[in-house]
N, C-alpha and C. Protein backbone atom coordinates (compact mmCIF):
# COMPACT_ATOMS: atom_id res chain seq x y z
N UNK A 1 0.84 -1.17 0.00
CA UNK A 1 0.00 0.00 0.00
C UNK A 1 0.89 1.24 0.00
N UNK A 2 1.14 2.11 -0.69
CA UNK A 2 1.10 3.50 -0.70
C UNK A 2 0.99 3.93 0.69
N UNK A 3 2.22 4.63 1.23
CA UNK A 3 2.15 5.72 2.00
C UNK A 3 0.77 6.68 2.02
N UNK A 4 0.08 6.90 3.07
CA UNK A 4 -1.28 7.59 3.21
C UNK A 4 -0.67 9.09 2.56
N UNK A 5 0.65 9.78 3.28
CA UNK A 5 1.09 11.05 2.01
C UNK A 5 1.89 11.28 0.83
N UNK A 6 1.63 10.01 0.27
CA UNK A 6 2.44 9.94 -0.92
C UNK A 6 2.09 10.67 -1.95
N UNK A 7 2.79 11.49 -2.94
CA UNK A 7 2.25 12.11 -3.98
C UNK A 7 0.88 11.29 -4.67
N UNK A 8 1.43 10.47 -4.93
CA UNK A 8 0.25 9.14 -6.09
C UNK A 8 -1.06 9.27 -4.98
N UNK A 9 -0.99 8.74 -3.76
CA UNK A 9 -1.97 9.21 -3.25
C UNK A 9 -2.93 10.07 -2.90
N UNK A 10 -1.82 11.30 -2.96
CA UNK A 10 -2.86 12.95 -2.72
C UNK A 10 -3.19 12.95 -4.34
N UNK A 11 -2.90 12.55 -5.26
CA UNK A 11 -3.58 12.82 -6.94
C UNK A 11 -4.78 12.25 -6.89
N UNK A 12 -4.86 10.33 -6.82
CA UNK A 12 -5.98 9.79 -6.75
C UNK A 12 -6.98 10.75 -5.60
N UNK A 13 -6.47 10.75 -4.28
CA UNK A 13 -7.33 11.74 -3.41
C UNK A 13 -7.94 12.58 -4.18
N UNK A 14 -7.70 13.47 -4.52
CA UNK A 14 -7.96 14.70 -5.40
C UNK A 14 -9.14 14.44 -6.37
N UNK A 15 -9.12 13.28 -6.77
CA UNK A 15 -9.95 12.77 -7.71
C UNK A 15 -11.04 12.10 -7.45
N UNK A 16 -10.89 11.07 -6.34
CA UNK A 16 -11.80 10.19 -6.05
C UNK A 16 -13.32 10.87 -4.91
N UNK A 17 -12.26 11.88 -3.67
CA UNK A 17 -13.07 12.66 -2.42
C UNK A 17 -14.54 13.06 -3.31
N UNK A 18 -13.82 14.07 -4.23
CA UNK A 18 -15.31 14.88 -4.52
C UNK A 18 -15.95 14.07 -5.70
N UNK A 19 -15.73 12.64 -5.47
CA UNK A 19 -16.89 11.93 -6.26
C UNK A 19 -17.73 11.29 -5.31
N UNK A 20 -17.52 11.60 -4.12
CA UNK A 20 -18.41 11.14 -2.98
C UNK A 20 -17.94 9.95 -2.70
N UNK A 21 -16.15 9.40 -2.78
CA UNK A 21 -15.96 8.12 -2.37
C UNK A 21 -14.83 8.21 -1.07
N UNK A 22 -14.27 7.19 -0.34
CA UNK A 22 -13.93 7.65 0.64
C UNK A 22 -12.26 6.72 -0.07
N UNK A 23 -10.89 7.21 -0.04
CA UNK A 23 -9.67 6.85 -0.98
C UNK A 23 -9.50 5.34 0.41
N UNK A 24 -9.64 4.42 0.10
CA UNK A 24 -9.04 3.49 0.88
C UNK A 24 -7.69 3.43 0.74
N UNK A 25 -7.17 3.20 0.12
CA UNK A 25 -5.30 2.89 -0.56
C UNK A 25 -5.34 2.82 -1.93
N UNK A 26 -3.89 2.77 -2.20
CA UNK A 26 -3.78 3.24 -3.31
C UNK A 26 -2.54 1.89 -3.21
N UNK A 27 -2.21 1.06 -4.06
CA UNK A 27 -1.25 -0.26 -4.58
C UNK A 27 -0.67 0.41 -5.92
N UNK A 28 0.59 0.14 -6.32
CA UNK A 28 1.11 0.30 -7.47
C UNK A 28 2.37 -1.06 -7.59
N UNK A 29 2.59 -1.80 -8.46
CA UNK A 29 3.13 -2.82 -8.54
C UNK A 29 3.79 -3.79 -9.83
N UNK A 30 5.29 -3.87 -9.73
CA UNK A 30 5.46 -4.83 -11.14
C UNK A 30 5.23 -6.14 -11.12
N UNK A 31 4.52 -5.66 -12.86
CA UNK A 31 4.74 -7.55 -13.07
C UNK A 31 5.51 -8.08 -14.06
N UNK A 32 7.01 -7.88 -13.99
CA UNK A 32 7.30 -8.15 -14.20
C UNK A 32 7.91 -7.64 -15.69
N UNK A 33 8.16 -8.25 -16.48
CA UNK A 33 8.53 -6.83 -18.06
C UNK A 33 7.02 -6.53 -19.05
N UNK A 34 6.31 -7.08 -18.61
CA UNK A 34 4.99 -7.07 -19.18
C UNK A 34 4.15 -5.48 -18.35
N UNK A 35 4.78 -4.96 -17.58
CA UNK A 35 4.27 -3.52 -17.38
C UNK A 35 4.01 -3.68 -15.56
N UNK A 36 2.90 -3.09 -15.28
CA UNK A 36 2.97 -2.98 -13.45
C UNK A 36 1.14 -2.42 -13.43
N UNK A 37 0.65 -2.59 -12.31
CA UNK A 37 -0.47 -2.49 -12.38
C UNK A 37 -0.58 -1.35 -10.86
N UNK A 38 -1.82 -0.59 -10.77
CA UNK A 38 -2.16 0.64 -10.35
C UNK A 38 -3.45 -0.08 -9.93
N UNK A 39 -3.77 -0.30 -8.32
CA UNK A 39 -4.99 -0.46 -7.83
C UNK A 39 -4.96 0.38 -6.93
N UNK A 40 -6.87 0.90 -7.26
CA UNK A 40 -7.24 2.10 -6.18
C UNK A 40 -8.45 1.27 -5.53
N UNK A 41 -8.52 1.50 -4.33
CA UNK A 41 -9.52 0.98 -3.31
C UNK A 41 -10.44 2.18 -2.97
N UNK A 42 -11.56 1.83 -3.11
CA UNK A 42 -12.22 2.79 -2.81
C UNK A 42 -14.26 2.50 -1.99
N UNK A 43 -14.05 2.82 -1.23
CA UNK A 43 -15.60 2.78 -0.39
C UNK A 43 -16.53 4.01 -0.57
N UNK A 44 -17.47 3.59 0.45
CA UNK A 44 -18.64 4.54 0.60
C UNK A 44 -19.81 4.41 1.79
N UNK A 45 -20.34 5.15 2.37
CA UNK A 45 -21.69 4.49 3.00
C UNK A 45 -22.13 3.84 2.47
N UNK A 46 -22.37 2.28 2.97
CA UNK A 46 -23.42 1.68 2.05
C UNK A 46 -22.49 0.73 0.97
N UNK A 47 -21.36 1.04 1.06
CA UNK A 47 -20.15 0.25 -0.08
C UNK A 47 -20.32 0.95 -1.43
N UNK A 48 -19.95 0.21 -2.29
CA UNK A 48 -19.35 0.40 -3.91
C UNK A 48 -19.89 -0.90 -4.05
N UNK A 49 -19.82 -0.90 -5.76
CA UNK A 49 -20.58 -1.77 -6.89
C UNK A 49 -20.12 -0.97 -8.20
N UNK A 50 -20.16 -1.98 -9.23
CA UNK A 50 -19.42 -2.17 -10.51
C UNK A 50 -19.13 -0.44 -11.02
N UNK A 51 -20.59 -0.45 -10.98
CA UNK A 51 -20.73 1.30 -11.91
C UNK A 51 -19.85 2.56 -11.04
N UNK A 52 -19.84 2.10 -9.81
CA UNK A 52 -18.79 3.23 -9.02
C UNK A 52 -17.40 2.87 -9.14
N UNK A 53 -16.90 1.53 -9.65
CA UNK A 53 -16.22 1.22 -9.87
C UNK A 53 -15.57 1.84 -11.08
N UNK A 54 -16.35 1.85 -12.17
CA UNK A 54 -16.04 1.97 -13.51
C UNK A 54 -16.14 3.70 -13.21
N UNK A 55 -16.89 4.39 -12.92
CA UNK A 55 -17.14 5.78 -12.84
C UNK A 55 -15.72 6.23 -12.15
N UNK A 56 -15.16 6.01 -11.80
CA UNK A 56 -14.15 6.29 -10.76
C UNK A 56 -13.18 6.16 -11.61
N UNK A 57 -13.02 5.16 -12.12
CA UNK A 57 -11.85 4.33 -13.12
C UNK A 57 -11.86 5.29 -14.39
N UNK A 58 -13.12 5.96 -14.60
CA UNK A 58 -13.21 6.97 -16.26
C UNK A 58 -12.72 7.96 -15.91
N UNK A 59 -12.79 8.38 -14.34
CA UNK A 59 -12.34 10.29 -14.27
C UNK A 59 -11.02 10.31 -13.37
N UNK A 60 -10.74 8.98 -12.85
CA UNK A 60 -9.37 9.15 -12.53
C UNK A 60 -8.33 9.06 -13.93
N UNK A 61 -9.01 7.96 -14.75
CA UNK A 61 -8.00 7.41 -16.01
C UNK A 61 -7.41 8.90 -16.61
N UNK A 62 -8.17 9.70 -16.62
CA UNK A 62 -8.32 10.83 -17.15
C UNK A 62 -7.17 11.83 -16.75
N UNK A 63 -7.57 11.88 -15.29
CA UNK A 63 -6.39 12.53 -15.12
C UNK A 63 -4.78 12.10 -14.76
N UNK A 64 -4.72 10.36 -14.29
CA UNK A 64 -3.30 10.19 -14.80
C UNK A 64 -2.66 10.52 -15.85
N UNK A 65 -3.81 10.13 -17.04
CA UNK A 65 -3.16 10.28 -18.87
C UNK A 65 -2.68 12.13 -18.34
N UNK A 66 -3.34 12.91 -17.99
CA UNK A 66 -2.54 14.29 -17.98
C UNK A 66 -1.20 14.54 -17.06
N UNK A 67 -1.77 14.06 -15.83
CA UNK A 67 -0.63 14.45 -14.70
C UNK A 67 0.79 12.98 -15.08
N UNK A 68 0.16 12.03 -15.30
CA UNK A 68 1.85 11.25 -15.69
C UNK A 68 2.60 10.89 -14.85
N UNK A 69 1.89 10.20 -13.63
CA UNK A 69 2.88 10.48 -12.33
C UNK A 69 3.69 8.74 -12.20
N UNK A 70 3.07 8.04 -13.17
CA UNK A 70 4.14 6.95 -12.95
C UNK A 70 5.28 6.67 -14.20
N UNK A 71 6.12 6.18 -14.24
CA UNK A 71 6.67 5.87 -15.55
C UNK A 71 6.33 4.69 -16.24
N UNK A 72 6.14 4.60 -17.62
CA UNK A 72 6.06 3.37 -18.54
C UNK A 72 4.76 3.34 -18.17
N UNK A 73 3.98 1.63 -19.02
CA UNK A 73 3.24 1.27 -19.37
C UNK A 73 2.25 1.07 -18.00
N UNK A 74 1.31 0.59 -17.23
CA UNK A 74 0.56 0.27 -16.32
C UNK A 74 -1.18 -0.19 -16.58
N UNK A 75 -1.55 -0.91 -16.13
CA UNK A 75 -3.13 -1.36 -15.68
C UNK A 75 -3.76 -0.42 -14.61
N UNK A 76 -4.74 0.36 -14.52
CA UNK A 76 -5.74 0.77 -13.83
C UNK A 76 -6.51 -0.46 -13.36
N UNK A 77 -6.88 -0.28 -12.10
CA UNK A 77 -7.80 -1.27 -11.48
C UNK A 77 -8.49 -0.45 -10.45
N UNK A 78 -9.94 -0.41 -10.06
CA UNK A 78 -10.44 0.52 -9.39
C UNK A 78 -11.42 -0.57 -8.42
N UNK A 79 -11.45 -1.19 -7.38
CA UNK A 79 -11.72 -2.00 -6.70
C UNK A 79 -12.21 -1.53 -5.01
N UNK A 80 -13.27 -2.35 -4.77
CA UNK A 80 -13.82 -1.89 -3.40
C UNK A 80 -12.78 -2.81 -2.53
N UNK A 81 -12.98 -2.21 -1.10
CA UNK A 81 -11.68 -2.82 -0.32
C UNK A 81 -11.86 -4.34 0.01
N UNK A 82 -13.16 -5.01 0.50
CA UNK A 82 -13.56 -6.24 0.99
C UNK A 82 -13.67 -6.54 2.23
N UNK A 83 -13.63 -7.51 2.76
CA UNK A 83 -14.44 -7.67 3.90
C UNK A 83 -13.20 -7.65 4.75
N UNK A 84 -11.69 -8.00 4.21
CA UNK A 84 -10.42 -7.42 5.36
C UNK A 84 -9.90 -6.45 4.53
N UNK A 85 -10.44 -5.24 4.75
CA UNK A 85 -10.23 -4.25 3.87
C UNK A 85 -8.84 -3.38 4.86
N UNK A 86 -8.17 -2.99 4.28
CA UNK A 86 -6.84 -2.24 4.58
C UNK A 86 -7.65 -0.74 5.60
N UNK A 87 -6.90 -0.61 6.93
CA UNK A 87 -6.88 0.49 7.57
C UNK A 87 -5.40 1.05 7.31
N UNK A 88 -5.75 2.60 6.24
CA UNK A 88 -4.24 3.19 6.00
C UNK A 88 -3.96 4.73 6.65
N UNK A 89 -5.21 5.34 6.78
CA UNK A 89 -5.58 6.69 7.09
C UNK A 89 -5.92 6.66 9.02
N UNK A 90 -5.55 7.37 9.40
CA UNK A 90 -6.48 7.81 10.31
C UNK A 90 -8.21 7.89 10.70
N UNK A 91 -8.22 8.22 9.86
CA UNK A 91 -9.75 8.28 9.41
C UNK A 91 -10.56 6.86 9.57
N UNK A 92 -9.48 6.09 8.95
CA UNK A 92 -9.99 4.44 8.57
C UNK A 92 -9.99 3.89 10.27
N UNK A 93 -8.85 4.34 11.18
CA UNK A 93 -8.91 3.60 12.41
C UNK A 93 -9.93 4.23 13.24
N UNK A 94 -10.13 5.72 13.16
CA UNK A 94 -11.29 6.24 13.89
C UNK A 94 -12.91 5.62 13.46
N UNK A 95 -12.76 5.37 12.30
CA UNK A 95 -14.51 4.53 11.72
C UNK A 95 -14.52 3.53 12.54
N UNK A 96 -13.63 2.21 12.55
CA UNK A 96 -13.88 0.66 12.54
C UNK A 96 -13.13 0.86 14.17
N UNK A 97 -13.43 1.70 15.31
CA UNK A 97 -13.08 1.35 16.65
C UNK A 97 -14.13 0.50 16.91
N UNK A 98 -13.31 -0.58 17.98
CA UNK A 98 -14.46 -1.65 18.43
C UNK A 98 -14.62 -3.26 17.16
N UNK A 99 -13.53 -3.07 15.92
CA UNK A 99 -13.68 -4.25 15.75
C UNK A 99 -11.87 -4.44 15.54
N UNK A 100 -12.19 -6.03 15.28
CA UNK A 100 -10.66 -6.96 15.82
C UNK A 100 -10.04 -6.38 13.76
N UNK A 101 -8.51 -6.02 14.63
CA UNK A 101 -8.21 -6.01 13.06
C UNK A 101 -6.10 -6.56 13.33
N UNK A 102 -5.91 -6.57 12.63
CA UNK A 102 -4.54 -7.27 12.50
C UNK A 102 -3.50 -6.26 11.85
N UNK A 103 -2.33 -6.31 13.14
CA UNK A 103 -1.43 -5.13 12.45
C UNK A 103 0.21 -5.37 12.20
N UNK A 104 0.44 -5.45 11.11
CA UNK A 104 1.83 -5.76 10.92
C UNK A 104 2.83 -4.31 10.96
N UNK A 105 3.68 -4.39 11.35
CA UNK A 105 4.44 -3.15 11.83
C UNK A 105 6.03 -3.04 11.01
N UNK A 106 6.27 -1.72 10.88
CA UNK A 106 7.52 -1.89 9.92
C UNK A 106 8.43 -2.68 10.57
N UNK A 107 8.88 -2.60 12.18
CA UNK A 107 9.63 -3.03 12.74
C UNK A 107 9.01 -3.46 14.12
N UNK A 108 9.70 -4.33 15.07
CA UNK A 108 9.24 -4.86 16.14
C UNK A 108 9.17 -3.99 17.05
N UNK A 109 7.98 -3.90 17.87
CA UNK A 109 7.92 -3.31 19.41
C UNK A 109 7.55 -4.04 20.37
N UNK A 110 8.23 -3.70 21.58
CA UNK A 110 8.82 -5.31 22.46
C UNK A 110 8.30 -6.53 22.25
N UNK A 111 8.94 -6.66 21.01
CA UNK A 111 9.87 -8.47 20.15
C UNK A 111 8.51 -8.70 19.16
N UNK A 112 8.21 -7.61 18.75
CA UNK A 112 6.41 -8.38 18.48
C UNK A 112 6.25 -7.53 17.26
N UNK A 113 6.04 -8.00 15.91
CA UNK A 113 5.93 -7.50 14.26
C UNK A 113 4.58 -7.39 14.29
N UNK A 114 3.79 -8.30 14.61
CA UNK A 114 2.36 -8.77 14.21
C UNK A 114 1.64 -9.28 15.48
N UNK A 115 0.64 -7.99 15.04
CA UNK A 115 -0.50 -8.12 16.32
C UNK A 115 -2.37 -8.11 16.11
N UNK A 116 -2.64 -9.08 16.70
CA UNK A 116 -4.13 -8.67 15.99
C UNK A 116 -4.64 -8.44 17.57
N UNK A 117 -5.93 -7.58 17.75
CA UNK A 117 -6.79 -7.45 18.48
C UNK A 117 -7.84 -6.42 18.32
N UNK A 118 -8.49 -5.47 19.43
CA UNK A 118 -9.64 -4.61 19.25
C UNK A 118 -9.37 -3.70 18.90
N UNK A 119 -9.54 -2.88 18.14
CA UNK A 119 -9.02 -1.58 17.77
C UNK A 119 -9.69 -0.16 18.64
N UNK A 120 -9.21 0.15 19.47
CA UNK A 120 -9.77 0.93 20.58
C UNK A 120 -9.72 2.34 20.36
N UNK A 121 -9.18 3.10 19.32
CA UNK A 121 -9.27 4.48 19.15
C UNK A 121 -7.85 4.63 18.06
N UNK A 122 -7.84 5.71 17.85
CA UNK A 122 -6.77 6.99 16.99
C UNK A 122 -6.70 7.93 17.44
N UNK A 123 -6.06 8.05 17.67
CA UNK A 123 -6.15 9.51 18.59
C UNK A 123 -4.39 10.58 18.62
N UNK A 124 -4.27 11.36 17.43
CA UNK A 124 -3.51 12.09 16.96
C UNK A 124 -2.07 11.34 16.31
N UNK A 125 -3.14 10.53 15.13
CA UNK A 125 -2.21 9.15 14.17
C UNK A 125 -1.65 8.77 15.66
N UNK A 126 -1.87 7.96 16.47
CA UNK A 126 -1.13 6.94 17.16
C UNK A 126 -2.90 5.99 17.20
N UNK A 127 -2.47 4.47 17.10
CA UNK A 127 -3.50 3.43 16.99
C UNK A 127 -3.70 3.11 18.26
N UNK A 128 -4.19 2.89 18.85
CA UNK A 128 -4.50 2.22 20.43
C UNK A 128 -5.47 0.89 19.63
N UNK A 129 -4.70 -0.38 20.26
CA UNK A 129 -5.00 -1.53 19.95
C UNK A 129 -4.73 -2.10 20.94
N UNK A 130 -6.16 -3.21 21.93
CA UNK A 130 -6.08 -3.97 22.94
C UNK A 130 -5.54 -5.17 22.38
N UNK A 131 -4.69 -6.07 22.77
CA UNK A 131 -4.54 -7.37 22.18
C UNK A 131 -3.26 -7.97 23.30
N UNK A 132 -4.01 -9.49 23.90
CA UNK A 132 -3.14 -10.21 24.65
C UNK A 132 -3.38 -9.74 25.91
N UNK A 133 -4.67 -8.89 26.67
CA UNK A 133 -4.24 -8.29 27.86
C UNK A 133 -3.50 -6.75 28.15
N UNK A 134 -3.45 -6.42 27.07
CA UNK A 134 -2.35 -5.32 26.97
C UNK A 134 -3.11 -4.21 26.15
N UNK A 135 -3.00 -2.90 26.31
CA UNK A 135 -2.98 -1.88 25.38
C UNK A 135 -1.68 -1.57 24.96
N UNK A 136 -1.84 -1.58 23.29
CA UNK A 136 -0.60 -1.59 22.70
C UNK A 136 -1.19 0.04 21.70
N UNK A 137 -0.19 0.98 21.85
CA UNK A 137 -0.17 2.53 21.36
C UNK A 137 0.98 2.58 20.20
N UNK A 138 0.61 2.29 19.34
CA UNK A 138 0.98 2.14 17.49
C UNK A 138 1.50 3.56 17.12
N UNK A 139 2.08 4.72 16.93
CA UNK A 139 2.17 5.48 15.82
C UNK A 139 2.11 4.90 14.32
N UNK A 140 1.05 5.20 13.86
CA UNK A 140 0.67 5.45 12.72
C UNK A 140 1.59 4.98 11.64
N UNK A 141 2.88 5.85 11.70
CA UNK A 141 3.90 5.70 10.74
C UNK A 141 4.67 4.50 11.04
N UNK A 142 4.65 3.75 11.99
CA UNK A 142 5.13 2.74 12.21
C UNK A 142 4.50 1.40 12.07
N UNK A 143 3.00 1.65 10.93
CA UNK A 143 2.61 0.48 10.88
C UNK A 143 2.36 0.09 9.21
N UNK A 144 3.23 -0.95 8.81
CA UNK A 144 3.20 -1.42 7.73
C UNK A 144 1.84 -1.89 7.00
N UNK A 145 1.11 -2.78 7.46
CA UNK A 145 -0.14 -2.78 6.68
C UNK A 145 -1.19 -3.11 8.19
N UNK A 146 -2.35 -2.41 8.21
CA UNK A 146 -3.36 -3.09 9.04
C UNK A 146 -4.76 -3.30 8.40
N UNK A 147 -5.15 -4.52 9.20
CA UNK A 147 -6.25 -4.76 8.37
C UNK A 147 -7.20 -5.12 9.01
N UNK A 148 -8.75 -5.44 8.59
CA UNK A 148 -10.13 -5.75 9.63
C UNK A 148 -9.64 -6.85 9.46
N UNK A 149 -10.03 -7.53 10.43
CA UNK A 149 -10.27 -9.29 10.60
C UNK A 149 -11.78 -9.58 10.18
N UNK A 150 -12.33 -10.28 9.12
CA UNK A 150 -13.90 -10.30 9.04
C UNK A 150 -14.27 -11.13 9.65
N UNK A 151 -15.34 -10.74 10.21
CA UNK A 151 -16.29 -11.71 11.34
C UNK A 151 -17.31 -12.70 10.44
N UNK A 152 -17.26 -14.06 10.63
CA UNK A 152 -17.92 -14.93 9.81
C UNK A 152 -19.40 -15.22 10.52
């Protein structure tokens, strides 16, 4: 996932907010010599479906072809997040307080990469996550990918 202030990110932002969608992450990725592919995640009250999909995908396409912000060839993909949908923003950990989500971290804090439990608040980009007995207090920038755990 894209850094939450990455250039590529504040562009799609720019594009996606005032279509009434909320920017989940932003993926950019090679495959190899055959080109690299560009997935945008994107929600809503109520979720996304095909046509917000595709609507999103016509007026962003639009403005990469102008702004040009990756090099060479690439795939657009414009995709809702799913049921373990990526927490990357602030925003994303203040919505989903109160459910179990799983957090991998750039580096270890005491001896520990990967943690899942309740997600208990955000509160000025630092994560407060109960898990094991413990409140564990995340800065933000120190967490590599987190995600919902879906409840079956």
């Amino acid at each position: 996932m894209e850094p939450a202030r990455s250039r590529l990110s504040t562009l799609v932002s720019r594009v996606v907010e005032p279509m009434g969608y909320d920017l989940v992450g932003v993926e950019y990725f090679q495959r190899g010599a055959s080109g690299a592919t560009l997935r945008v995640y994107i929600d809503r009250e109520g979720g996304v479906g095909l046509d917000d999909c595709a609507d999103v995908s016509e007026q962003l396409s639009a403005v990469l072809d102008v702004e040009d912000p990756l090099p060479g060839r690439y795939d657009l993909e414009v995709s809702s997040p799913g049921l373990d949908r990526p927490l990357v923003f602030a925003r994303h950990f203040e919505r989903f307080v109160g459910s179990r989500v799983r957090v991998r971290l750039i580096e270890k804090i005491d001896g520990r990469r990967n943690i899942e439990g309740e997600l208990r608040g955000c509160v000025n980009e630092v994560v407060e996550l109960e898990a094991d007995g413990r409140c564990w207090s995340i800065p933000l920038e120190r967490i590599e990918i987190a995600r919902l755990v879906p409840v079956w």
